[in-house]
C-alpha atoms as a PDB file:
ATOM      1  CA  UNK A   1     197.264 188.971  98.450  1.00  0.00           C
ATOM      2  CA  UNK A   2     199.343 191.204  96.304  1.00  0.00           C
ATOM      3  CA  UNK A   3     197.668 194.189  94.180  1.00  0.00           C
ATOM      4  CA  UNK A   4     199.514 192.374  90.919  1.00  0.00           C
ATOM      5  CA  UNK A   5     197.668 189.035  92.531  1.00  0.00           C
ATOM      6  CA  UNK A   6     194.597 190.883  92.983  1.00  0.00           C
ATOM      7  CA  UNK A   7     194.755 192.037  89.287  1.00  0.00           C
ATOM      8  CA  UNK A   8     195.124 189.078  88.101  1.00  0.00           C
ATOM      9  CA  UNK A   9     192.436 187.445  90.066  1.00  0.00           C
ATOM     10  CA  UNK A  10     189.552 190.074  89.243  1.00  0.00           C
ATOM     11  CA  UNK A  11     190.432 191.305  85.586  1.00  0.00           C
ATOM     12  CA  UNK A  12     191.416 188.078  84.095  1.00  0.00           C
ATOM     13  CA  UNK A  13     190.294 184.154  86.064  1.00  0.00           C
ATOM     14  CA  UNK A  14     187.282 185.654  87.498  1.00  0.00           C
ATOM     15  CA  UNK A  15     186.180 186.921  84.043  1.00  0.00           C
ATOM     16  CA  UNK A  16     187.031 183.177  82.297  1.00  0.00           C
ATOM     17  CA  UNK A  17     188.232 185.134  79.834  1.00  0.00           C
ATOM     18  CA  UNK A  18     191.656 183.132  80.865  1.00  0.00           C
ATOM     19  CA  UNK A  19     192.967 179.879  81.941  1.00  0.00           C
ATOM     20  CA  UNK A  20     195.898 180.861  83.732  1.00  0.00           C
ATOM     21  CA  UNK A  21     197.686 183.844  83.977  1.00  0.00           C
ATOM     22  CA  UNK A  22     201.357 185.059  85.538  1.00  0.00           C
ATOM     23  CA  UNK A  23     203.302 188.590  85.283  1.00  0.00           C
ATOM     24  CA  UNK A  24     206.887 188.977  85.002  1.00  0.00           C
ATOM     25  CA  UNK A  25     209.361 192.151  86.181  1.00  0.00           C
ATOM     26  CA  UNK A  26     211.507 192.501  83.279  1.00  0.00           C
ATOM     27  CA  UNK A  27     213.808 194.078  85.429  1.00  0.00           C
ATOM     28  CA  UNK A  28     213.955 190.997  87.860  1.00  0.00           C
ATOM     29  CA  UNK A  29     213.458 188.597  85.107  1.00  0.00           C
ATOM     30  CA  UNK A  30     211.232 186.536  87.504  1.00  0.00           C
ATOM     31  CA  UNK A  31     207.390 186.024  87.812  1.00  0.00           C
ATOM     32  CA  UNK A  32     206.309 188.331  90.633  1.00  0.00           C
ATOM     33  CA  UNK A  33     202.933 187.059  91.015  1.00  0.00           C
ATOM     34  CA  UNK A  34     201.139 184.156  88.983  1.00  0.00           C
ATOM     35  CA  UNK A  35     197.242 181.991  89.261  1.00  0.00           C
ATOM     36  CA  UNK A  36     196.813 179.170  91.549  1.00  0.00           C
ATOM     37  CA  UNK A  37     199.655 176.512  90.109  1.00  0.00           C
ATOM     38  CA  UNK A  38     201.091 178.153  87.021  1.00  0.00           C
ATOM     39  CA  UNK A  39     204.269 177.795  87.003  1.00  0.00           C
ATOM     40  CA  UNK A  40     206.697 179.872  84.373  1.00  0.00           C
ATOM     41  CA  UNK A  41     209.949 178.249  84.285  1.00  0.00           C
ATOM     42  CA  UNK A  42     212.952 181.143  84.272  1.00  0.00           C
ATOM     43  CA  UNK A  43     213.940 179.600  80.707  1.00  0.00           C
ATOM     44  CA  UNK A  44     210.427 180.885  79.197  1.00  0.00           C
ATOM     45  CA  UNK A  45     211.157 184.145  81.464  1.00  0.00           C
ATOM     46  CA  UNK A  46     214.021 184.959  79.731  1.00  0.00           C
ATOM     47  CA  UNK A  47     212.998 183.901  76.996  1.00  0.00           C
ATOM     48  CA  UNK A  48     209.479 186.097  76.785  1.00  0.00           C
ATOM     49  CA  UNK A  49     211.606 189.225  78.078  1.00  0.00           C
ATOM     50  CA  UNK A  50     214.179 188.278  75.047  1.00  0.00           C
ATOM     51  CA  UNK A  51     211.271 188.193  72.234  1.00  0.00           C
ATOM     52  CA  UNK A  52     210.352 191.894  72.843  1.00  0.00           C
ATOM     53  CA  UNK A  53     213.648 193.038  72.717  1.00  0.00           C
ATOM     54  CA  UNK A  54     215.239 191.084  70.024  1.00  0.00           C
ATOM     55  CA  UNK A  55     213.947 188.050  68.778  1.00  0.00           C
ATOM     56  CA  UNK A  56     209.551 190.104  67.287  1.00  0.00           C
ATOM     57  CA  UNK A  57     210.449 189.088  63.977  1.00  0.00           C
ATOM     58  CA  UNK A  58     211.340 185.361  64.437  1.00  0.00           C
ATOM     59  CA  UNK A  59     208.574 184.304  66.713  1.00  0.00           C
ATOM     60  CA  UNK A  60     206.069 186.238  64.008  1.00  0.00           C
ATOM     61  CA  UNK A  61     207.387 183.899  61.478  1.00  0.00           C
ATOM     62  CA  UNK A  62     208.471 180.740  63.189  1.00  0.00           C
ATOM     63  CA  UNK A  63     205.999 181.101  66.921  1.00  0.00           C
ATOM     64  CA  UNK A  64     207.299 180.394  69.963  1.00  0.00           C
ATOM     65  CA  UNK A  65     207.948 177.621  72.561  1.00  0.00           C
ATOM     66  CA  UNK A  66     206.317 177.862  76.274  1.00  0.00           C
ATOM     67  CA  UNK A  67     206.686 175.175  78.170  1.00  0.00           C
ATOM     68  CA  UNK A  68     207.243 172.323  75.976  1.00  0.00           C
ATOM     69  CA  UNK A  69     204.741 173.214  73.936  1.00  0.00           C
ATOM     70  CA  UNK A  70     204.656 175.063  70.236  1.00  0.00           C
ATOM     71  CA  UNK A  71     202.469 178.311  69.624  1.00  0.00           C
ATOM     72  CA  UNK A  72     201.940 179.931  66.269  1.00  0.00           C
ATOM     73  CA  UNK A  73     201.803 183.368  66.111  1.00  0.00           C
ATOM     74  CA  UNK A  74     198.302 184.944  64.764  1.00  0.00           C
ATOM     75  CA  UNK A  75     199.612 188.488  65.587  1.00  0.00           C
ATOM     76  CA  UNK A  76     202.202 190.310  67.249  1.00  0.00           C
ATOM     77  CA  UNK A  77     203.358 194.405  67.299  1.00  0.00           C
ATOM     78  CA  UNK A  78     206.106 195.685  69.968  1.00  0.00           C
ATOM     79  CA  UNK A  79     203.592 195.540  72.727  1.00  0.00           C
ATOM     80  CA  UNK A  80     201.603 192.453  72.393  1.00  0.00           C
ATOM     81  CA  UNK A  81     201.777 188.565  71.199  1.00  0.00           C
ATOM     82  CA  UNK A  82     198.893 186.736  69.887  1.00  0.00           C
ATOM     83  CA  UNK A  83     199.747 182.755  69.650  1.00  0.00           C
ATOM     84  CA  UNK A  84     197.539 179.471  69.109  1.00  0.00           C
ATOM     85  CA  UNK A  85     197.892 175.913  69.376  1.00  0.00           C
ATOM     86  CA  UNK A  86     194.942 173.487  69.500  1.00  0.00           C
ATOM     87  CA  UNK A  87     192.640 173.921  71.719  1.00  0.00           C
ATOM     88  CA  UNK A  88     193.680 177.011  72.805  1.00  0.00           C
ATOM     89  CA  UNK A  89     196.641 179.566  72.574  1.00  0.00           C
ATOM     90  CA  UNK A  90     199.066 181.767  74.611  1.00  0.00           C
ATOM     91  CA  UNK A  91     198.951 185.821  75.150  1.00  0.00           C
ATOM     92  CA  UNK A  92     202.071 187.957  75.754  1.00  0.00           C
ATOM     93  CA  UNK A  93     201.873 191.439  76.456  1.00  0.00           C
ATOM     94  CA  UNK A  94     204.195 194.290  77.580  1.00  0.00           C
ATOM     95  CA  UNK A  95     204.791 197.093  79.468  1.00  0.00           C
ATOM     96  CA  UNK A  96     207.579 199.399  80.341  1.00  0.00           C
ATOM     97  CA  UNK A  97     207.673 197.304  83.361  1.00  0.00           C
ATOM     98  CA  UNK A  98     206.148 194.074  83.384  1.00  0.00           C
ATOM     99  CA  UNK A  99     204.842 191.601  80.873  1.00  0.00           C
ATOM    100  CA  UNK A 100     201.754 189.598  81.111  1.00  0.00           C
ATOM    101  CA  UNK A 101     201.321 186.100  80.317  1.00  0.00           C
ATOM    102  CA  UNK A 102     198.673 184.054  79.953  1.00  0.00           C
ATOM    103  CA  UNK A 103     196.990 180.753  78.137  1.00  0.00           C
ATOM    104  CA  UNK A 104     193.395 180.642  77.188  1.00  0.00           C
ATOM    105  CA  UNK A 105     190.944 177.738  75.557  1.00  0.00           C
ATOM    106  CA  UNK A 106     188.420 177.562  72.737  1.00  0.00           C
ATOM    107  CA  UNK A 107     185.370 180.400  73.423  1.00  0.00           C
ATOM    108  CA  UNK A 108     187.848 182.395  75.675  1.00  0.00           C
ATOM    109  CA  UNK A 109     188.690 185.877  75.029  1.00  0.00           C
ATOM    110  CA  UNK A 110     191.956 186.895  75.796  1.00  0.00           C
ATOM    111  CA  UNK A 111     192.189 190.389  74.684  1.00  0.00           C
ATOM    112  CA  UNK A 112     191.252 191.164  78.152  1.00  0.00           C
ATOM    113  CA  UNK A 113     195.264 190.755  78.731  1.00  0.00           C
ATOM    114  CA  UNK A 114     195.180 193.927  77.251  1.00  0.00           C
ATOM    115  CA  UNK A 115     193.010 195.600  79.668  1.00  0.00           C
ATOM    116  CA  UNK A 116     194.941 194.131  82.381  1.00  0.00           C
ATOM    117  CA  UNK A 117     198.156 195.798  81.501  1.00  0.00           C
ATOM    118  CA  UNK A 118     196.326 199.131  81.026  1.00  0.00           C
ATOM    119  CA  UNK A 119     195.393 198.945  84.574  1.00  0.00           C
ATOM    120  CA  UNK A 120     198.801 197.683  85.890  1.00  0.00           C
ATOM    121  CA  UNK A 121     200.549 200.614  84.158  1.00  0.00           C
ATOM    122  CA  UNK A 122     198.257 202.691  85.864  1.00  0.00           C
ATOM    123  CA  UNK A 123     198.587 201.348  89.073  1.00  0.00           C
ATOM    124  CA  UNK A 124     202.687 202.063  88.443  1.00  0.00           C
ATOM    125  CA  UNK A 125     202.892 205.092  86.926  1.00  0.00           C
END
């Protein structure tokens, strides 16, 4: 198991704080390590790598699509993306390196995403 699949594993499905839970390499624009059968088509990839860098403003106003499915955004700044749908929502965050995505249900508590990436930017500083 991978440090990135470690990190995953301890700091976010352990916890239940998450569902499911993947991290992409911008520079790679692929999922380098991802929970137990979530898969992140390279469409939503690119496209989550995309929203950072150009589209922030459109997916706070209109949400965004992930895997057939519609989100609307709650909250978003250049570093993180807060989205719901019923009965649960979708977490994007970034780093200089990597972003972190994951889905969560009703009672979870996803800001822990947040924590996550701390300790991934840490770990590749």
């Amino acid at each position: 198991m991978t440090q990135l699949q470690a990190l995953l594993n301890d700091s976010l499905i352990r916890t239940k704080h998450v569902e499911n839970a993947a991290i992409i390499d911008i520079k790679e624009r692929q999922v380098c390590a991802s929970t137990f059968g979530f898969n992140v088509p390279p469409e939503n990839v690119l496209n989550l790598i995309h929203t950072f860098y150009k589209n922030l403003l459109q997916v706070r106003r209109g949400g965004l699509y992930f895997k057939e499915k519609y989100y609307k955004c709650v909250r978003a700044d250049e570093h993180s993306i807060y989205l719901q749908n019923v009965p649960g929502g979708l977490i994007v965050v970034k780093t200089k390196t990597f972003i972190l995505v994951a889905t969560y249900g009703v009672g979870m508590y996803p800001s822990v995403c947040v924590e996550a990436v701390e300790k991934l930017g840490k770990k590749n500083a």
